[in-house]
PDB file of N, CA and C in Angstrom:
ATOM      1  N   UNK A   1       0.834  -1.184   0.000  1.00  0.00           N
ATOM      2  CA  UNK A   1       0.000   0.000   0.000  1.00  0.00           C
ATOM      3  C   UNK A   1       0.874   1.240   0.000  1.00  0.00           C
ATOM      4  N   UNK A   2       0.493   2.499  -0.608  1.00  0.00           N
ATOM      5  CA  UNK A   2       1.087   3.377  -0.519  1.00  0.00           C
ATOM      6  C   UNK A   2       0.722   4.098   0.138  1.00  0.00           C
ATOM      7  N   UNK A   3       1.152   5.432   0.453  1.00  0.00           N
ATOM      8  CA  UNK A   3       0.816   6.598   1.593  1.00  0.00           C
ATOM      9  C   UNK A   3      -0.835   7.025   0.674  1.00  0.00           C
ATOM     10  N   UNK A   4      -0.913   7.034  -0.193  1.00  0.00           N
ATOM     11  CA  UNK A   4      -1.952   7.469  -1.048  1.00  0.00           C
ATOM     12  C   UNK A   4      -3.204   6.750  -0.913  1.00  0.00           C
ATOM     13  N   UNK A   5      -3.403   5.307  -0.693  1.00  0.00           N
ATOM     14  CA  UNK A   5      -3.964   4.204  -0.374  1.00  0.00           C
ATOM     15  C   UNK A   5      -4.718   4.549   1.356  1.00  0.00           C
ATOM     16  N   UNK A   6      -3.773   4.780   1.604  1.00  0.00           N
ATOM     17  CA  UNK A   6      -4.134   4.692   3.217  1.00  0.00           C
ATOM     18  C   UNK A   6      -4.581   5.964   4.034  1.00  0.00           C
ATOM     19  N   UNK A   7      -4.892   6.967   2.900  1.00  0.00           N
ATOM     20  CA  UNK A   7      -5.390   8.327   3.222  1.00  0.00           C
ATOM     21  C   UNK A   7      -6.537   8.926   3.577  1.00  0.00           C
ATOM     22  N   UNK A   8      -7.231   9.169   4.807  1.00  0.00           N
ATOM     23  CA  UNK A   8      -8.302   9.203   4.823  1.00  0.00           C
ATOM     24  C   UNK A   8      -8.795  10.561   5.318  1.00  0.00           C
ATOM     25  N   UNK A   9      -8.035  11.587   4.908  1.00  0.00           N
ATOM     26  CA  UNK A   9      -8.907  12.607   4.503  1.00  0.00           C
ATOM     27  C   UNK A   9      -9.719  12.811   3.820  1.00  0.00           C
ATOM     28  N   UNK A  10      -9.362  12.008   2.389  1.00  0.00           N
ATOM     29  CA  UNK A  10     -10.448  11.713   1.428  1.00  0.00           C
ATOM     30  C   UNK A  10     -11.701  11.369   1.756  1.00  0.00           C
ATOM     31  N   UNK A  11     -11.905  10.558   2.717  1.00  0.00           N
ATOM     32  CA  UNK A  11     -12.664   9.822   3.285  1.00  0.00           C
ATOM     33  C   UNK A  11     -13.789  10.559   3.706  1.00  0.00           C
ATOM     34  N   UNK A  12     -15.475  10.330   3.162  1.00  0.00           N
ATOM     35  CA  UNK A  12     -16.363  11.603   3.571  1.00  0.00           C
ATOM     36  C   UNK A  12     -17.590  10.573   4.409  1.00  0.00           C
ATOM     37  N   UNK A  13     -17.791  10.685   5.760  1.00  0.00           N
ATOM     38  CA  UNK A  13     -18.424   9.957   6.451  1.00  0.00           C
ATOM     39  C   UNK A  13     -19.548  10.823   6.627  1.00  0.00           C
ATOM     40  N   UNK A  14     -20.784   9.977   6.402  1.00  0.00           N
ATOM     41  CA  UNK A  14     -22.446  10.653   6.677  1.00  0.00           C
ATOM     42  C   UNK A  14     -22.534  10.863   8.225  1.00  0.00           C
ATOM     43  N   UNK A  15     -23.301  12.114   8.421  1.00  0.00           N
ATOM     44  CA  UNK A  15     -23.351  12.800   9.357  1.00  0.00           C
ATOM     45  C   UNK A  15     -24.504  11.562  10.304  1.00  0.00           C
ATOM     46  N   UNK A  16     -24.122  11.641  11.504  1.00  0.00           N
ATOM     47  CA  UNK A  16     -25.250  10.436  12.534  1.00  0.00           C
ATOM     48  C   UNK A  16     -25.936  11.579  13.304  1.00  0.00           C
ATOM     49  N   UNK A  17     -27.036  11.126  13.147  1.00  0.00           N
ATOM     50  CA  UNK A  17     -27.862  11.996  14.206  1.00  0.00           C
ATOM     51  C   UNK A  17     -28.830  10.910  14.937  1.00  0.00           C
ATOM     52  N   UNK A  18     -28.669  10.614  16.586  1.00  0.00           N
ATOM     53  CA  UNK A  18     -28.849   9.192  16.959  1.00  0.00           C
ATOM     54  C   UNK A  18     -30.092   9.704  17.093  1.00  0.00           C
ATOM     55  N   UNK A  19     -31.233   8.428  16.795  1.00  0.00           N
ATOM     56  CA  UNK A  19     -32.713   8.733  16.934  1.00  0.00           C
ATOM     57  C   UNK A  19     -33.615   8.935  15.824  1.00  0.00           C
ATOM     58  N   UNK A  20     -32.986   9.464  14.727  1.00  0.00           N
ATOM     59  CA  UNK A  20     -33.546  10.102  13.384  1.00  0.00           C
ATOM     60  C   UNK A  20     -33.883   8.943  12.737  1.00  0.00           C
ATOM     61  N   UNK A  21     -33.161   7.456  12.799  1.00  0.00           N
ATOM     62  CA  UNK A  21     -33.291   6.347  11.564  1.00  0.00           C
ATOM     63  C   UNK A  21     -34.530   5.976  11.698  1.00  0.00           C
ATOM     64  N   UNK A  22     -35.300   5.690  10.652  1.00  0.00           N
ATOM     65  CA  UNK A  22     -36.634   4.887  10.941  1.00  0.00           C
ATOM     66  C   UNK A  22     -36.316   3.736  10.852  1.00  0.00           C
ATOM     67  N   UNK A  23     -36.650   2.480  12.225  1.00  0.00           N
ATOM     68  CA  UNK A  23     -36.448   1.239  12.288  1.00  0.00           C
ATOM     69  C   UNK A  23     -38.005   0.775  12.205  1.00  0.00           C
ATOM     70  N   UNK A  24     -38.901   0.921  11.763  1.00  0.00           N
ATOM     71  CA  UNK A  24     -40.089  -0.255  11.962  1.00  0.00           C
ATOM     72  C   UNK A  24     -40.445  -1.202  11.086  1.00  0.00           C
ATOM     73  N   UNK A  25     -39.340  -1.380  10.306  1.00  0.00           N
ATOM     74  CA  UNK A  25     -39.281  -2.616   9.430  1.00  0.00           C
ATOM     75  C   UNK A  25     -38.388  -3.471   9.717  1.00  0.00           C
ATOM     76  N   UNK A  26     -37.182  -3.093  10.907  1.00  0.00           N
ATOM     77  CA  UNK A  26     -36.372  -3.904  11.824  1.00  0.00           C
ATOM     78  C   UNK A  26     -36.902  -4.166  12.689  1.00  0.00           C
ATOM     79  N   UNK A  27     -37.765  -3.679  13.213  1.00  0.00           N
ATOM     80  CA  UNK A  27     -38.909  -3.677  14.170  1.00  0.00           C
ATOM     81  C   UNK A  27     -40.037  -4.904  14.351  1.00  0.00           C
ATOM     82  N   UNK A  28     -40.219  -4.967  13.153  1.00  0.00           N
ATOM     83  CA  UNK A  28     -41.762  -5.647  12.222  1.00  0.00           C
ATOM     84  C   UNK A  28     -40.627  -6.942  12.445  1.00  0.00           C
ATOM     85  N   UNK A  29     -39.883  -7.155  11.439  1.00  0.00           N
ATOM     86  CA  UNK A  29     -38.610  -8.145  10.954  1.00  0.00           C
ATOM     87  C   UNK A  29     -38.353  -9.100  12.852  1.00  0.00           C
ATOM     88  N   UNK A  30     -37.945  -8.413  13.568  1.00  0.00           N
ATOM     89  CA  UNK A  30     -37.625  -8.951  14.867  1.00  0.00           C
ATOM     90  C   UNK A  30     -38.642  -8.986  15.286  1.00  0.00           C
ATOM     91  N   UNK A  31     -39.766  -8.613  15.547  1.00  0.00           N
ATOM     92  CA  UNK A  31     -40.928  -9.176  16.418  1.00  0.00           C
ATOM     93  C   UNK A  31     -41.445 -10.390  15.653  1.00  0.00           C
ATOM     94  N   UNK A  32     -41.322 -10.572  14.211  1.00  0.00           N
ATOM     95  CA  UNK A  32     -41.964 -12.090  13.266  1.00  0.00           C
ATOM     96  C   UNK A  32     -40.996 -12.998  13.538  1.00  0.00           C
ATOM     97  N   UNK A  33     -39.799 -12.712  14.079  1.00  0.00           N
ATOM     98  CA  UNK A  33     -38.986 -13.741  14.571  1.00  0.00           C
ATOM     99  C   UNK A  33     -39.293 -14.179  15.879  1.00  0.00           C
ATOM    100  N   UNK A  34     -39.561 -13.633  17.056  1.00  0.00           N
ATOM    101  CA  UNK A  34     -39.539 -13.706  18.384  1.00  0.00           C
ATOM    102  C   UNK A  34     -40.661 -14.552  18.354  1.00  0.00           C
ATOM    103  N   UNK A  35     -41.542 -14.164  17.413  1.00  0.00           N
ATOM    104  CA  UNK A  35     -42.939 -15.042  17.324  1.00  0.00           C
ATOM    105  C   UNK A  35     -42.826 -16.439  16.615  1.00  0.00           C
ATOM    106  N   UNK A  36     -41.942 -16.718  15.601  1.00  0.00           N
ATOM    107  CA  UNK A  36     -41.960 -17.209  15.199  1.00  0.00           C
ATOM    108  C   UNK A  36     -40.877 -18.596  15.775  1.00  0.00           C
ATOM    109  N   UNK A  37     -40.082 -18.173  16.637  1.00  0.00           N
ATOM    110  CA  UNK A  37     -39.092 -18.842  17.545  1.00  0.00           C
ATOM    111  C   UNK A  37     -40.358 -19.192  18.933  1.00  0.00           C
ATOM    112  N   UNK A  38     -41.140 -18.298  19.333  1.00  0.00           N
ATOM    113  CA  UNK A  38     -42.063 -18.880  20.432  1.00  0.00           C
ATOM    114  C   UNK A  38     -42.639 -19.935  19.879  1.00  0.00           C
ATOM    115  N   UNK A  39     -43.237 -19.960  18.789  1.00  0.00           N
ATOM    116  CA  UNK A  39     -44.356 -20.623  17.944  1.00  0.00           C
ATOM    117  C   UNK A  39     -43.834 -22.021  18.029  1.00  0.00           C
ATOM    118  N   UNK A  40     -42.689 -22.070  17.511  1.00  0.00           N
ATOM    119  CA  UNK A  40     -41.582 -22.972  16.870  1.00  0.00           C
ATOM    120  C   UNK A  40     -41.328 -24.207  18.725  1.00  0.00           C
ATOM    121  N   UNK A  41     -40.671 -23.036  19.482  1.00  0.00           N
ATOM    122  CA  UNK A  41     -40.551 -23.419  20.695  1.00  0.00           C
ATOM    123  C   UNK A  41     -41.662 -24.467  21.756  1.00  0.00           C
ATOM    124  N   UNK A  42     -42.936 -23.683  21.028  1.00  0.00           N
ATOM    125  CA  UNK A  42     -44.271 -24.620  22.173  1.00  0.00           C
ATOM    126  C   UNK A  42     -44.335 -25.724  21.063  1.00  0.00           C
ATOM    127  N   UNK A  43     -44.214 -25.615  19.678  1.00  0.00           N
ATOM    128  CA  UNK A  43     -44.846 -27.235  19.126  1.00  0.00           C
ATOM    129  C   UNK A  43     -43.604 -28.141  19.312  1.00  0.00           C
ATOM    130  N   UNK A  44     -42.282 -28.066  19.495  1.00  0.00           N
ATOM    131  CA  UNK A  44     -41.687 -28.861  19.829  1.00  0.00           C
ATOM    132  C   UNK A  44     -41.476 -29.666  21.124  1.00  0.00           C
ATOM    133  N   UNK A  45     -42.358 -28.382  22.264  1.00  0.00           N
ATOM    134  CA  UNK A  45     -42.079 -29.179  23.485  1.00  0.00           C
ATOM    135  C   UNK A  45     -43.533 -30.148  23.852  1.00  0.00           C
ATOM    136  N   UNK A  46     -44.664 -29.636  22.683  1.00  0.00           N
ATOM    137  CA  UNK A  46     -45.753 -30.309  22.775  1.00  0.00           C
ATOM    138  C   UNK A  46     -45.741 -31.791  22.651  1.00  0.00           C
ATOM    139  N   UNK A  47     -44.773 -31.621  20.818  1.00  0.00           N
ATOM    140  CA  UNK A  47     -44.466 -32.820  20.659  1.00  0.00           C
ATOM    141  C   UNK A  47     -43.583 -34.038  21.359  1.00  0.00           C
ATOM    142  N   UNK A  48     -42.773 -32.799  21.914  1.00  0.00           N
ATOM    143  CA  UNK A  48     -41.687 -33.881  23.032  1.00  0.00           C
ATOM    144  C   UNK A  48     -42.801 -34.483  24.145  1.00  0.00           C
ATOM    145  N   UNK A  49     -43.325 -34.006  24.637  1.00  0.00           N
ATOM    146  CA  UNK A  49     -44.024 -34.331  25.377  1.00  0.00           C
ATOM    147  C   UNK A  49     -45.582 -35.797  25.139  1.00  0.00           C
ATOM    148  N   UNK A  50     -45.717 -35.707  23.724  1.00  0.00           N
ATOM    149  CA  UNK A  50     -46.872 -36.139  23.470  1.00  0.00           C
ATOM    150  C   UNK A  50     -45.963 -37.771  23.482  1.00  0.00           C
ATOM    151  N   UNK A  51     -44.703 -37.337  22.779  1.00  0.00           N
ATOM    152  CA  UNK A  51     -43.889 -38.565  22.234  1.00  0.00           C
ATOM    153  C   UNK A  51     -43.436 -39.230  23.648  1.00  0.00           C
ATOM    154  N   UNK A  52     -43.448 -38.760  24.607  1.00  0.00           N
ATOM    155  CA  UNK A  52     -43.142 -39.121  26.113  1.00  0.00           C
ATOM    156  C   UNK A  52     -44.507 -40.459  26.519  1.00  0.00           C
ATOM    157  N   UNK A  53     -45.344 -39.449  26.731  1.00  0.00           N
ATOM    158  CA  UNK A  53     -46.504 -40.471  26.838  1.00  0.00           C
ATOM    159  C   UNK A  53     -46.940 -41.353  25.869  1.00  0.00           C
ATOM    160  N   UNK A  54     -46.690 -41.088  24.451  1.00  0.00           N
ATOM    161  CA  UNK A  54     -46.708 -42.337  23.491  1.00  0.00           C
ATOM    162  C   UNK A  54     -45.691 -43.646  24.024  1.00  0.00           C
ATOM    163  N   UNK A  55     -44.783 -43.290  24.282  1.00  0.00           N
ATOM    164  CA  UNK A  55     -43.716 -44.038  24.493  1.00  0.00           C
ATOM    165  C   UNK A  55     -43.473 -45.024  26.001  1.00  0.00           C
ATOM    166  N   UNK A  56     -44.571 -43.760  27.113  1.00  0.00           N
ATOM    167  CA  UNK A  56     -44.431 -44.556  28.390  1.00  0.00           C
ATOM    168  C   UNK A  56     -43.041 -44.178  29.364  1.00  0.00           C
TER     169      UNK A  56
END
């Protein structure tokens, strides 16, 4: 690399202003998971369970 390469004045970083981003499609996105991991979570322990008493 050269000195030219590794220069980061060039470098033009977008201004952050914390609070401003709209997240409610990260929002939406993580709550269809949480639900979808609960969902996921009770039919497996249903089934563990059903397969318990099938089994004795």
């Amino acid at each position: 690399m050269t000195a030219q390469d590794t220069n980061c004045e060039e470098w033009q970083m977008a201004d952050h202003k914390h609070g401003e981003m709209n997240i409610s499609a990260q929002e939406d996105t993580f709550s269809g998971f949480v639900r979808w991991v609960t969902r996921a979570t009770i039919y497996i322990l249903i089934f563990l369970v059903l397969l318990a008493m099938i089994n004795g």
